[in-house]
C-alpha atoms as a PDB file:
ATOM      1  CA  UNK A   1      -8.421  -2.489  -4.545  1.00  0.00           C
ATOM      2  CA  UNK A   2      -8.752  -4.620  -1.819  1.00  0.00           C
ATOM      3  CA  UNK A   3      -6.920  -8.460  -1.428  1.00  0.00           C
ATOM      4  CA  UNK A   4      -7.853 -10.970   1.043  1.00  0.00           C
ATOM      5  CA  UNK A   5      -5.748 -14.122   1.807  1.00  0.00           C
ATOM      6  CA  UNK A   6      -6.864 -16.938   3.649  1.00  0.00           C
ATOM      7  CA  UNK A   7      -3.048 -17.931   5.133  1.00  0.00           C
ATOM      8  CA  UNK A   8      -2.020 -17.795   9.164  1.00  0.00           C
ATOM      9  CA  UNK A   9      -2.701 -13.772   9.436  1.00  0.00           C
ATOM     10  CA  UNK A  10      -1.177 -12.099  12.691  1.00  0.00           C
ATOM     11  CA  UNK A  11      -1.554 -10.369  16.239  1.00  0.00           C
ATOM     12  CA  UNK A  12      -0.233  -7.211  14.644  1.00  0.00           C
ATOM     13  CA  UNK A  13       0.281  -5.176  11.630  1.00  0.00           C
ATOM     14  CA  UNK A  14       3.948  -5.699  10.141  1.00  0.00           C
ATOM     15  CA  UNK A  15       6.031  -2.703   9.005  1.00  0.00           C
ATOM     16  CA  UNK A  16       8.616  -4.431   7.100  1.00  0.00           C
ATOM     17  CA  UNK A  17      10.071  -2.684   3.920  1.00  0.00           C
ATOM     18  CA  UNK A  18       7.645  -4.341   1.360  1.00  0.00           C
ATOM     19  CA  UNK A  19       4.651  -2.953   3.401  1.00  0.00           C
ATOM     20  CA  UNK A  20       6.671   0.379   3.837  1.00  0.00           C
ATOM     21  CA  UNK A  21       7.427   0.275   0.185  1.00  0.00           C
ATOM     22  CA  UNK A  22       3.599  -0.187  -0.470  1.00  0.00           C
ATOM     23  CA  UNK A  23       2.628   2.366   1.528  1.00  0.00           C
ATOM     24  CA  UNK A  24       4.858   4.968  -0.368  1.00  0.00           C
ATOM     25  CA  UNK A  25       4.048   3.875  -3.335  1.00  0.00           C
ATOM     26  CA  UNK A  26      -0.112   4.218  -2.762  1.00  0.00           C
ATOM     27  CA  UNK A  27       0.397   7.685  -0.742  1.00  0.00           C
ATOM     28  CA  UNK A  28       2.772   9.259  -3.995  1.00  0.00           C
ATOM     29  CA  UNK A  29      -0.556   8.531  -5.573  1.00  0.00           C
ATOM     30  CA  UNK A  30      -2.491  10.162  -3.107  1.00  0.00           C
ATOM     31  CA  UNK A  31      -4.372   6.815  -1.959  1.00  0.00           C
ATOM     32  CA  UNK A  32      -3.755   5.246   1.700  1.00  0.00           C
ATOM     33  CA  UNK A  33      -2.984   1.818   2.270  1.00  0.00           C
ATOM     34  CA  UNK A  34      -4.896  -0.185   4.972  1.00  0.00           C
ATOM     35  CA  UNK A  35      -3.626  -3.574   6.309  1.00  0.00           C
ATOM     36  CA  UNK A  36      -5.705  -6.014   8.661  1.00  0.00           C
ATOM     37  CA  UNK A  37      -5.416  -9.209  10.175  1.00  0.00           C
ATOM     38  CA  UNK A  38      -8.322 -11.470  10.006  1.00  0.00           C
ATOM     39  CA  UNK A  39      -9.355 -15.088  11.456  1.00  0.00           C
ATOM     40  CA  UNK A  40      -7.415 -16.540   9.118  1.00  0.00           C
ATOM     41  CA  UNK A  41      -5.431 -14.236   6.408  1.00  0.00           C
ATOM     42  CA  UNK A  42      -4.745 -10.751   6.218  1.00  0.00           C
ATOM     43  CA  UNK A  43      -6.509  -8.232   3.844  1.00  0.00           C
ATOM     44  CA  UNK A  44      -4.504  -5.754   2.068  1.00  0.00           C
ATOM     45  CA  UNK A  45      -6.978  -2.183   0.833  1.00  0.00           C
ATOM     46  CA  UNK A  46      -5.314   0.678  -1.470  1.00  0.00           C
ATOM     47  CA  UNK A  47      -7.871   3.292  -1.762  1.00  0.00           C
ATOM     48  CA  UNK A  48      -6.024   5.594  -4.890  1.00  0.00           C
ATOM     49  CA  UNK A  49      -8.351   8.373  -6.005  1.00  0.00           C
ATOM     50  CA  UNK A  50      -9.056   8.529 -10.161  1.00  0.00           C
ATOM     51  CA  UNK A  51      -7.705  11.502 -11.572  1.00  0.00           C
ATOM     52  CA  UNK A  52     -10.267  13.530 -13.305  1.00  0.00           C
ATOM     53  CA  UNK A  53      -8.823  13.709 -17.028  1.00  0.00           C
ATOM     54  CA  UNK A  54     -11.354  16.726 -18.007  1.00  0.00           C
ATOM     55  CA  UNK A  55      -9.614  18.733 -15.391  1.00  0.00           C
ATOM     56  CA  UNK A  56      -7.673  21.577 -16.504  1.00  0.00           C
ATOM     57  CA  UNK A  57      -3.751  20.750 -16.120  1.00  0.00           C
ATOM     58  CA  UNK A  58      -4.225  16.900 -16.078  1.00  0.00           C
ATOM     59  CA  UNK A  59      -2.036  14.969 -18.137  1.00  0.00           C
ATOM     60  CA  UNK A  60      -2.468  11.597 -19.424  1.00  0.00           C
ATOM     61  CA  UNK A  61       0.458   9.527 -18.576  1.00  0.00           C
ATOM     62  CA  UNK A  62       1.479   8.489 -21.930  1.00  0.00           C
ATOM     63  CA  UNK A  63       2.189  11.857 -22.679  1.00  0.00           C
ATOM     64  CA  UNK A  64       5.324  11.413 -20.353  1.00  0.00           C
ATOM     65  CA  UNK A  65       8.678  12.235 -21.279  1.00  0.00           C
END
């Protein structure tokens, strides 16, 4: 999924808890999280792989406890 903002952007990439927080939350999925300034905006990319539900051992998550 990617998201692009047209607002003041930034020199740098912050690390604050909400972009720490993504970040966690992307990699316990095993996706990565890219972040990017651009001219103007920023543009936030989780790449999250599909899990292959014919795979042996899969589990749909409605079947949670």
């Amino acid at each position: 999924m990617t998201i692009d903002d047209d607002g003041a952007g930034a020199a740098g990439v912050p690390d604050g808890n909400g972009v720490t927080g993504m970040r966690e939350r992307t990699a316990a999925l095993g996706g990565t999280l890219e972040l990017a300034s651009l001219d103007p905006g920023w543009r936030v990319r989780a790449v999250i792989p599909l899990r292959d539900e014919t795979t042996p051992g899969s589990r749909n998550p409605d079947d949670r406890p």
